[in-house]
PDB file of N, CA and C in Angstrom:
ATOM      1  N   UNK A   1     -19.311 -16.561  -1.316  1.00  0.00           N
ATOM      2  CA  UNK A   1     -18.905 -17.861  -1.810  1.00  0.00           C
ATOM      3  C   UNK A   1     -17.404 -17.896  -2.025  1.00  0.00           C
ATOM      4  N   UNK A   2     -16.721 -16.906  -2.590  1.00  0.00           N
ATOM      5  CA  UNK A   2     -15.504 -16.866  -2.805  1.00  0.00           C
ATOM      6  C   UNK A   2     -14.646 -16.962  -1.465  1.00  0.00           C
ATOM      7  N   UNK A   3     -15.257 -16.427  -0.131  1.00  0.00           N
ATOM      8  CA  UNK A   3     -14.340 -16.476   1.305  1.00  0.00           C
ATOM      9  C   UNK A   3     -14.695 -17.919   1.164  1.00  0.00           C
ATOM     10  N   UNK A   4     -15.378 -18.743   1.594  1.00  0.00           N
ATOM     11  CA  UNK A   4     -15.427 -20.062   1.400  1.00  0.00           C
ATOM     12  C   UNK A   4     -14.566 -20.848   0.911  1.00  0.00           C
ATOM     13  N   UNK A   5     -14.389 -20.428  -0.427  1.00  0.00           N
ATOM     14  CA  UNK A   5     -13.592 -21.092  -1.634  1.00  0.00           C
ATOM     15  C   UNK A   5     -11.990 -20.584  -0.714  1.00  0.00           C
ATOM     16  N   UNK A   6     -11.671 -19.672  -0.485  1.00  0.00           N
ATOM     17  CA  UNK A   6     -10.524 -18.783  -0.148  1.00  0.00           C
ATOM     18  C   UNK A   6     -10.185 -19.932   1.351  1.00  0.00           C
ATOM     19  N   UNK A   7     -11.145 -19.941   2.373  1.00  0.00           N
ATOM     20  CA  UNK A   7     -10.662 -20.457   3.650  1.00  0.00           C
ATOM     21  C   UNK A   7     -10.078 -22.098   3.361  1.00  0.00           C
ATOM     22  N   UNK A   8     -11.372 -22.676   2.372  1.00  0.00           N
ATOM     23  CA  UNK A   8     -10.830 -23.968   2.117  1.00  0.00           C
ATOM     24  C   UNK A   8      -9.519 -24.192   1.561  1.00  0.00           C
ATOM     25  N   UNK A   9      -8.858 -23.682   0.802  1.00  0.00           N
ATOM     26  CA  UNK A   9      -7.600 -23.348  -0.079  1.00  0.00           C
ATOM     27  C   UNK A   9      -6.755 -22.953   0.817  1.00  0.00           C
ATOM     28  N   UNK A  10      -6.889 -22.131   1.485  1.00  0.00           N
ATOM     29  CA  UNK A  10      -5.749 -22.337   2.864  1.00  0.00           C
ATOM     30  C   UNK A  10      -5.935 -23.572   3.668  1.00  0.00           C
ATOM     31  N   UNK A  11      -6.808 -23.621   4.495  1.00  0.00           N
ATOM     32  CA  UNK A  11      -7.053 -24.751   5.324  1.00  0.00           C
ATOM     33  C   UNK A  11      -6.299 -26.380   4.413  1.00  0.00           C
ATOM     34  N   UNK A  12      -6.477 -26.628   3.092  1.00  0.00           N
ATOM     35  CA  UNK A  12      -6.358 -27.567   2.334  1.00  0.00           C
ATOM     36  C   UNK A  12      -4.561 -27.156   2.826  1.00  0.00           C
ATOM     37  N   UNK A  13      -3.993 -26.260   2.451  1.00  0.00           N
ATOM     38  CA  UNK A  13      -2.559 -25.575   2.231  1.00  0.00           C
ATOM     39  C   UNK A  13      -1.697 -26.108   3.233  1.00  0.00           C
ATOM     40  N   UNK A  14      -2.038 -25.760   4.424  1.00  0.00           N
ATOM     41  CA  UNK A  14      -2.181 -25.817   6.034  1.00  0.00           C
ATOM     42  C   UNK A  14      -1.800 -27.229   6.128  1.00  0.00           C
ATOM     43  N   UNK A  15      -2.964 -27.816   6.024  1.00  0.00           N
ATOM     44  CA  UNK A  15      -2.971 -29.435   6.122  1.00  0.00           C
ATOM     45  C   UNK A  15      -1.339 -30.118   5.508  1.00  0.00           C
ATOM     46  N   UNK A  16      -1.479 -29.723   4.139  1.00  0.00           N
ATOM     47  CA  UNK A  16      -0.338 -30.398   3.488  1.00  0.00           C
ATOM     48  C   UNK A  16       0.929 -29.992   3.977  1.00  0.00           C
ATOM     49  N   UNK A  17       0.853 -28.586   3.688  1.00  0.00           N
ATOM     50  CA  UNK A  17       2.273 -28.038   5.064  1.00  0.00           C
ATOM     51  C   UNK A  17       2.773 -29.053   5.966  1.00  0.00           C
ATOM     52  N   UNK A  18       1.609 -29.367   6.836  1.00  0.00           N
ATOM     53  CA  UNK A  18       1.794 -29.924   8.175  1.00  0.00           C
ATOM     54  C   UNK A  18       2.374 -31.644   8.028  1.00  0.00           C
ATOM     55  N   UNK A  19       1.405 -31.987   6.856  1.00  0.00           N
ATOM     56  CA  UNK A  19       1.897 -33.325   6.368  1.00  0.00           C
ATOM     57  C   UNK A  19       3.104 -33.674   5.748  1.00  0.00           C
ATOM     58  N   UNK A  20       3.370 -32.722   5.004  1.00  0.00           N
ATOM     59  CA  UNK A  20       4.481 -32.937   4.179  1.00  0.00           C
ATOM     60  C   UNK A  20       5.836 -32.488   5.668  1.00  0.00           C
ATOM     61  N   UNK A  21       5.916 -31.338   6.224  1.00  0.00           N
ATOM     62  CA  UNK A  21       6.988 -31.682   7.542  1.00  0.00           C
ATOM     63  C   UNK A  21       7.140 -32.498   8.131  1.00  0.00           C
ATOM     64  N   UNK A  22       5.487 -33.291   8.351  1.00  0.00           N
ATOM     65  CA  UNK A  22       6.176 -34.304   9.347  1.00  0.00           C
ATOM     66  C   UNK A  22       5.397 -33.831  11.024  1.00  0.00           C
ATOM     67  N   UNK A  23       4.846 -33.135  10.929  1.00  0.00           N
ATOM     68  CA  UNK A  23       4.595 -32.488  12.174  1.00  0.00           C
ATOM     69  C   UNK A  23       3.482 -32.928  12.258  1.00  0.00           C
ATOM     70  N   UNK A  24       2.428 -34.188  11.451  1.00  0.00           N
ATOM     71  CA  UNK A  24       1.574 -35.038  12.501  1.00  0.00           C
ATOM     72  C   UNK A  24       1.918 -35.669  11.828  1.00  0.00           C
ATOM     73  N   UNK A  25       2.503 -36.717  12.871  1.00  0.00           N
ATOM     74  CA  UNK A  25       2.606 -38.042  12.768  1.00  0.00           C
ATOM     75  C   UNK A  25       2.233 -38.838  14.429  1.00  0.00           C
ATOM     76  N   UNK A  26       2.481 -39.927  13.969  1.00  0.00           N
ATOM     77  CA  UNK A  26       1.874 -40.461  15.381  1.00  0.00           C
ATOM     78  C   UNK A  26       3.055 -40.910  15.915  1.00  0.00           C
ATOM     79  N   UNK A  27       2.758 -41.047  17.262  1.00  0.00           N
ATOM     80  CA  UNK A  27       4.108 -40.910  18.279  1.00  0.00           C
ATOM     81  C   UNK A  27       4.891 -42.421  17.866  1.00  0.00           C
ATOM     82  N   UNK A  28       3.986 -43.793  17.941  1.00  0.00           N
ATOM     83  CA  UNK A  28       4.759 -44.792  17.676  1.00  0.00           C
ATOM     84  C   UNK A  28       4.141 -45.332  16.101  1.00  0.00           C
ATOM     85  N   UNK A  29       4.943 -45.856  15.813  1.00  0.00           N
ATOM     86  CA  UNK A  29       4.641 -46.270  14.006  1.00  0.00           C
ATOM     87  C   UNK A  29       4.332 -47.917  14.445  1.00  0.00           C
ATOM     88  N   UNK A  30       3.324 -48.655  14.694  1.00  0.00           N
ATOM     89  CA  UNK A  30       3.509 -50.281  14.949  1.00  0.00           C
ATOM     90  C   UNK A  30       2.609 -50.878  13.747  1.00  0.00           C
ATOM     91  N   UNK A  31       2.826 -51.985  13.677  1.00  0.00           N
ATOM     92  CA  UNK A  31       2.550 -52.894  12.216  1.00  0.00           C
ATOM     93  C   UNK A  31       1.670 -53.709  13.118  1.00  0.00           C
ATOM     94  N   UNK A  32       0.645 -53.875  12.688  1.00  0.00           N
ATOM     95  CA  UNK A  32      -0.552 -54.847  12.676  1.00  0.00           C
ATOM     96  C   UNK A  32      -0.622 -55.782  12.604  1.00  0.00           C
ATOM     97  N   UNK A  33      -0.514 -57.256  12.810  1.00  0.00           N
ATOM     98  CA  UNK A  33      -0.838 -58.594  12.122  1.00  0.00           C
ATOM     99  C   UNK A  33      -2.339 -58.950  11.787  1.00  0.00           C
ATOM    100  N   UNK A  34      -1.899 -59.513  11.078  1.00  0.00           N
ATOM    101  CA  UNK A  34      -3.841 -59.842  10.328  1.00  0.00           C
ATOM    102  C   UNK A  34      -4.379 -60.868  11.514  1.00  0.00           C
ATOM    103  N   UNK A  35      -3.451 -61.257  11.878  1.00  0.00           N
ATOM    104  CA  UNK A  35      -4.638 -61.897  13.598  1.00  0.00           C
ATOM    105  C   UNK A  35      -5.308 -60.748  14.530  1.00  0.00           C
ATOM    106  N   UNK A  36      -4.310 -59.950  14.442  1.00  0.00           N
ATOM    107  CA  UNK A  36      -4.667 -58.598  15.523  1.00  0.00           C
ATOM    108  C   UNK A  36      -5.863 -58.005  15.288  1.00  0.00           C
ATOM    109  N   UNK A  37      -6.190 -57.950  14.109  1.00  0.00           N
ATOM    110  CA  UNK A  37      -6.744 -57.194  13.105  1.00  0.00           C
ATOM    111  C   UNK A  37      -8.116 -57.744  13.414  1.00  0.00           C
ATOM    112  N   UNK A  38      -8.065 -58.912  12.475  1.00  0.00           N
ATOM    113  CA  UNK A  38      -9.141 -59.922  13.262  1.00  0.00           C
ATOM    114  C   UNK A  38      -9.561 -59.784  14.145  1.00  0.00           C
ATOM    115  N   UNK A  39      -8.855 -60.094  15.521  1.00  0.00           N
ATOM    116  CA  UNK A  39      -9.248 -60.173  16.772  1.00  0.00           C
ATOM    117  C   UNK A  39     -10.104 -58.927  17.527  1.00  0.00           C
ATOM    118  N   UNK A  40      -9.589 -57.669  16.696  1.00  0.00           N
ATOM    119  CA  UNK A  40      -9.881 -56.412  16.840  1.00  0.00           C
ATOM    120  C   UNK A  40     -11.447 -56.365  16.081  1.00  0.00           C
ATOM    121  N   UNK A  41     -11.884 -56.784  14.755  1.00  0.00           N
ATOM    122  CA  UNK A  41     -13.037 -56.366  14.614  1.00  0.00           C
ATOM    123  C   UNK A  41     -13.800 -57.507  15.280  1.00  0.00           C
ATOM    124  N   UNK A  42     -13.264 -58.739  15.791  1.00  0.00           N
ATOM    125  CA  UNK A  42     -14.080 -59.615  15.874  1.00  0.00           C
ATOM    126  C   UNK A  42     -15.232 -59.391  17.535  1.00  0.00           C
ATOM    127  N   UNK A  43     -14.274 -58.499  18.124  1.00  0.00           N
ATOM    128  CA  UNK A  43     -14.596 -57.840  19.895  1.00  0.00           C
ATOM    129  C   UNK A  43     -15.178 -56.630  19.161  1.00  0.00           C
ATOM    130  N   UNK A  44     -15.500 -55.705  17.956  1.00  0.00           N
ATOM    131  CA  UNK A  44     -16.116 -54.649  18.128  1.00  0.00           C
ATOM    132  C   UNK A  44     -17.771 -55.474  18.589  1.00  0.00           C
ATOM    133  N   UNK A  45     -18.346 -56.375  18.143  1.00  0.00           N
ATOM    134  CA  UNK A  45     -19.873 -56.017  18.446  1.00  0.00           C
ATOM    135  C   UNK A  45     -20.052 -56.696  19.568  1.00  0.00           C
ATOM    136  N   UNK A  46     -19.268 -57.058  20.525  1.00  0.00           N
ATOM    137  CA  UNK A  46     -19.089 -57.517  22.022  1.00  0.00           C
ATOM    138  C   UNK A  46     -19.097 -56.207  22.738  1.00  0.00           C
ATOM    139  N   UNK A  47     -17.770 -55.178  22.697  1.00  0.00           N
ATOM    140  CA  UNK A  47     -17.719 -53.833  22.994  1.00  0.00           C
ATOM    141  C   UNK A  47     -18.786 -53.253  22.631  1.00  0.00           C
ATOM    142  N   UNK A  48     -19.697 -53.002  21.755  1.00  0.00           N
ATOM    143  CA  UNK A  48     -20.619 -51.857  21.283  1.00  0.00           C
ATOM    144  C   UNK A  48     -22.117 -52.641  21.815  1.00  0.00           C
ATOM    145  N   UNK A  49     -22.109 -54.250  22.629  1.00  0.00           N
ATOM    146  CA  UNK A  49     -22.896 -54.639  23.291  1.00  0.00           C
ATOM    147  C   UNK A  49     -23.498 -54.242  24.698  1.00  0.00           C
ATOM    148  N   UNK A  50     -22.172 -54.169  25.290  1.00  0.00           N
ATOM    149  CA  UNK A  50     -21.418 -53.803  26.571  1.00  0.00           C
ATOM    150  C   UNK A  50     -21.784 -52.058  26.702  1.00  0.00           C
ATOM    151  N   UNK A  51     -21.226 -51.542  25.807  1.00  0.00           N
ATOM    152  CA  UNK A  51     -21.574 -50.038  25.788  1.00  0.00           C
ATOM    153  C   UNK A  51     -23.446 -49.891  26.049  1.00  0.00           C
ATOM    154  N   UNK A  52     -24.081 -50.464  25.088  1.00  0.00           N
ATOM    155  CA  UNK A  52     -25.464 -50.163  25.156  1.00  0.00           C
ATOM    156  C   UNK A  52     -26.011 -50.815  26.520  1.00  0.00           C
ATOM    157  N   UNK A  53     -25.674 -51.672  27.078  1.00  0.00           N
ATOM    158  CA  UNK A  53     -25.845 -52.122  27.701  1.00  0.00           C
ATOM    159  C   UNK A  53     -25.671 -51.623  29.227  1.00  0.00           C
ATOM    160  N   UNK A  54     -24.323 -51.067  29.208  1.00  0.00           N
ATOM    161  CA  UNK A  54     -24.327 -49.646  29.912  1.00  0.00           C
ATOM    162  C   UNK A  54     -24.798 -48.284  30.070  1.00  0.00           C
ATOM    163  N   UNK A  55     -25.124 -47.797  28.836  1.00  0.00           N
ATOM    164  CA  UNK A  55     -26.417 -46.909  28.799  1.00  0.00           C
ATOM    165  C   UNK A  55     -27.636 -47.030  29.075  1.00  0.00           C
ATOM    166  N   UNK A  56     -27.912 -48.292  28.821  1.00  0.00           N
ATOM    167  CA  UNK A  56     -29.535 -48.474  29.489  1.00  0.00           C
ATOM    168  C   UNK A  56     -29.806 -48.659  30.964  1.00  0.00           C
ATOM    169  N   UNK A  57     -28.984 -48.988  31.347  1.00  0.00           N
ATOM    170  CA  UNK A  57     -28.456 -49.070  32.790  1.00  0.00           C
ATOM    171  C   UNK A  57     -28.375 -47.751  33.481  1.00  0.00           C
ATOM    172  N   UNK A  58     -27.844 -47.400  32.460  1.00  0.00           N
ATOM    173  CA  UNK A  58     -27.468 -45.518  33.796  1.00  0.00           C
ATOM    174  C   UNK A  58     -29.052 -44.500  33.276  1.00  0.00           C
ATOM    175  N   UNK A  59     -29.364 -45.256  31.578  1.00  0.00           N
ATOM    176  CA  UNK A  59     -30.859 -44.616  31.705  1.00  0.00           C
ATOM    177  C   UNK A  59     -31.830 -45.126  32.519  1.00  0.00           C
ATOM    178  N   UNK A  60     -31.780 -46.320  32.884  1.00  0.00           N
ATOM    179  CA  UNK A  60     -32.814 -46.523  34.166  1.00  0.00           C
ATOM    180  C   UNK A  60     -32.717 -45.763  35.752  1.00  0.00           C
ATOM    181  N   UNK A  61     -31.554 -45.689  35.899  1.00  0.00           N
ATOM    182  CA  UNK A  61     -30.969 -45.326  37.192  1.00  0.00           C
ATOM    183  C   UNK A  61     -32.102 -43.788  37.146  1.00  0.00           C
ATOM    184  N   UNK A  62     -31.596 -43.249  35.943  1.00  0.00           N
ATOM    185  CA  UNK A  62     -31.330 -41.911  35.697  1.00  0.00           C
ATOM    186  C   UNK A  62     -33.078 -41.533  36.122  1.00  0.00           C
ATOM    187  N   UNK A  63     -33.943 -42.321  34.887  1.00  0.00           N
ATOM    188  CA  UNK A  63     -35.794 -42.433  35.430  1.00  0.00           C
ATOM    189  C   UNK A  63     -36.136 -42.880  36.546  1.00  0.00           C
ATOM    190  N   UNK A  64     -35.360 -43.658  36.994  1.00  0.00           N
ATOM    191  CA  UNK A  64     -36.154 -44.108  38.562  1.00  0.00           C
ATOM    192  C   UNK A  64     -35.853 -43.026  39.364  1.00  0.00           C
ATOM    193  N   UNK A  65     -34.542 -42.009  39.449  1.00  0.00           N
ATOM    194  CA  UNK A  65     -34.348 -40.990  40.147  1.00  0.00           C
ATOM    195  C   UNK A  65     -35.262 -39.900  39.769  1.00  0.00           C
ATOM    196  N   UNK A  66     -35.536 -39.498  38.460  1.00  0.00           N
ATOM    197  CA  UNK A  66     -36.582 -38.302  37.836  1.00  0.00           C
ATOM    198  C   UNK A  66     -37.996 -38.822  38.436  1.00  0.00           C
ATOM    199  N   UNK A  67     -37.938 -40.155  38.222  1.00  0.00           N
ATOM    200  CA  UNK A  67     -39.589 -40.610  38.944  1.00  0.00           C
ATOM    201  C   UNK A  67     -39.878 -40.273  40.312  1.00  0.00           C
ATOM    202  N   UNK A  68     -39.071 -41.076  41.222  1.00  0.00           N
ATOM    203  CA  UNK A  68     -38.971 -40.435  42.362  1.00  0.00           C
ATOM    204  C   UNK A  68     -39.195 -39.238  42.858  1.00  0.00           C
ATOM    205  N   UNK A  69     -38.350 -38.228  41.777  1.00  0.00           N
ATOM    206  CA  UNK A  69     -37.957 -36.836  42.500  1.00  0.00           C
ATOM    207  C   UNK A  69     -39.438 -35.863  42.201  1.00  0.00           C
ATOM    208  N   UNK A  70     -40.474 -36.467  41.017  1.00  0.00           N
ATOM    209  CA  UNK A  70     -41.516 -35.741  40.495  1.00  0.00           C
ATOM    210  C   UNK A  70     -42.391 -36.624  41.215  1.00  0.00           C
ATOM    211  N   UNK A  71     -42.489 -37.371  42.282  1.00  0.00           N
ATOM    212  CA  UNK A  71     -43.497 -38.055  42.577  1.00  0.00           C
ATOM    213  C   UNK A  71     -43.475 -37.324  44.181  1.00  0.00           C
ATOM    214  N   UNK A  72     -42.117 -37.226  44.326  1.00  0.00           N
ATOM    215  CA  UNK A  72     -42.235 -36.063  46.025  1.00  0.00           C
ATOM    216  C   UNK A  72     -42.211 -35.092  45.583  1.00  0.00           C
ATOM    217  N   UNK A  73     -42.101 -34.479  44.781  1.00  0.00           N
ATOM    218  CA  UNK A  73     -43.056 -32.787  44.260  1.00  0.00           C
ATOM    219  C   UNK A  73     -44.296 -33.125  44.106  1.00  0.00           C
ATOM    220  N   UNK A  74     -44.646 -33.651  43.752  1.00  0.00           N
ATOM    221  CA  UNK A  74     -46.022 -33.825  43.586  1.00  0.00           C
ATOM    222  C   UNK A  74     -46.747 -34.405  45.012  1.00  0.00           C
ATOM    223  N   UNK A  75     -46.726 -34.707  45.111  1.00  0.00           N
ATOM    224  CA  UNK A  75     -47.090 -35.144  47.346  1.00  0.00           C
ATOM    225  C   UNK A  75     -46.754 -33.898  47.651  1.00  0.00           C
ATOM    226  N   UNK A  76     -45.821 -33.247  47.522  1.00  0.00           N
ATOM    227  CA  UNK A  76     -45.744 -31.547  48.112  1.00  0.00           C
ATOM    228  C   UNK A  76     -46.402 -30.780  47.969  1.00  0.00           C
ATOM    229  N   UNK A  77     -46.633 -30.953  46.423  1.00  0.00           N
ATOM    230  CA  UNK A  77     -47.799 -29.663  46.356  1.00  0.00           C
ATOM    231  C   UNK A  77     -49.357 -29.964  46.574  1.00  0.00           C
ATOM    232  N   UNK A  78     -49.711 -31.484  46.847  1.00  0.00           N
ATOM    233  CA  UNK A  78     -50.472 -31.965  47.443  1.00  0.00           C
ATOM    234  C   UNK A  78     -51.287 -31.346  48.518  1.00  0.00           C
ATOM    235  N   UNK A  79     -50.011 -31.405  49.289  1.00  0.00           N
ATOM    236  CA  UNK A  79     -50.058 -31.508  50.554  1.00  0.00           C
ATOM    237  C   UNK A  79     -50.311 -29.934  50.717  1.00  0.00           C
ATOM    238  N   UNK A  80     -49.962 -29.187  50.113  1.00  0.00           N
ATOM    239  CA  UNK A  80     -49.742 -27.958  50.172  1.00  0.00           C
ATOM    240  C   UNK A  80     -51.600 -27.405  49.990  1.00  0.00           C
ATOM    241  N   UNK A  81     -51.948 -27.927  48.532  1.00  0.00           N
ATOM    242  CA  UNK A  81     -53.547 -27.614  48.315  1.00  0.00           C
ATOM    243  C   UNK A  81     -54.517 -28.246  49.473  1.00  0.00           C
ATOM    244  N   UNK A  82     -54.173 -29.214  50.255  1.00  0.00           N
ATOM    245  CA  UNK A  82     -54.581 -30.016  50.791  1.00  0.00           C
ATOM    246  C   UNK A  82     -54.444 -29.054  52.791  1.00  0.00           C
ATOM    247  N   UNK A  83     -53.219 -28.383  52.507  1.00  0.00           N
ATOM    248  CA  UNK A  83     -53.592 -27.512  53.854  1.00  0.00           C
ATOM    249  C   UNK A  83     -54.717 -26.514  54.046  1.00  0.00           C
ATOM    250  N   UNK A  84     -54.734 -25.779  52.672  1.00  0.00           N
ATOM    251  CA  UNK A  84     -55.280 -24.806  52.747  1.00  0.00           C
ATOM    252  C   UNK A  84     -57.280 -25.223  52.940  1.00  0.00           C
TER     253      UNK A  84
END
């Protein structure tokens, strides 16, 4: 428990080091307007529409290809019990 206590206390150390130099910061500093802002949450549930909407899409793709591909294995090994 005490290495725990010990890593966090550096790691915490570390951080502030880094903050207090200056050595993360972000490359450009830009100011926001409260329209921007707006406009920005007002497109998140358009974007996170679009996203799902794209996943279900590449998950269909994705089953019609697994369906396919287990439906000609299966005719193969068919075919296979079916020679003998």
């Amino acid at each position: 428990m005490n290495r725990i206590k010990e890593l966090a206390t550096i790691t915490l150390a570390a951080l502030a080091f880094l903050l207090i130099t200056g050595v993360v910061k972000s490359e450009e500093t830009k100011s926001v307007t409260p329209k921007e802002f707006v406009d920005t949450i007002a497109s998140v549930p358009g974007k996170i529409g679009n996203q799902i909407n794209i996943e279900i899409e590449k998950t269909k793709a994705y089953q019609a290809k697994n369906w396919a591909d287990a439906k000609a294995q299966w005719q193969r090994l068919l075919s296979k019990f079916q020679a003998n």
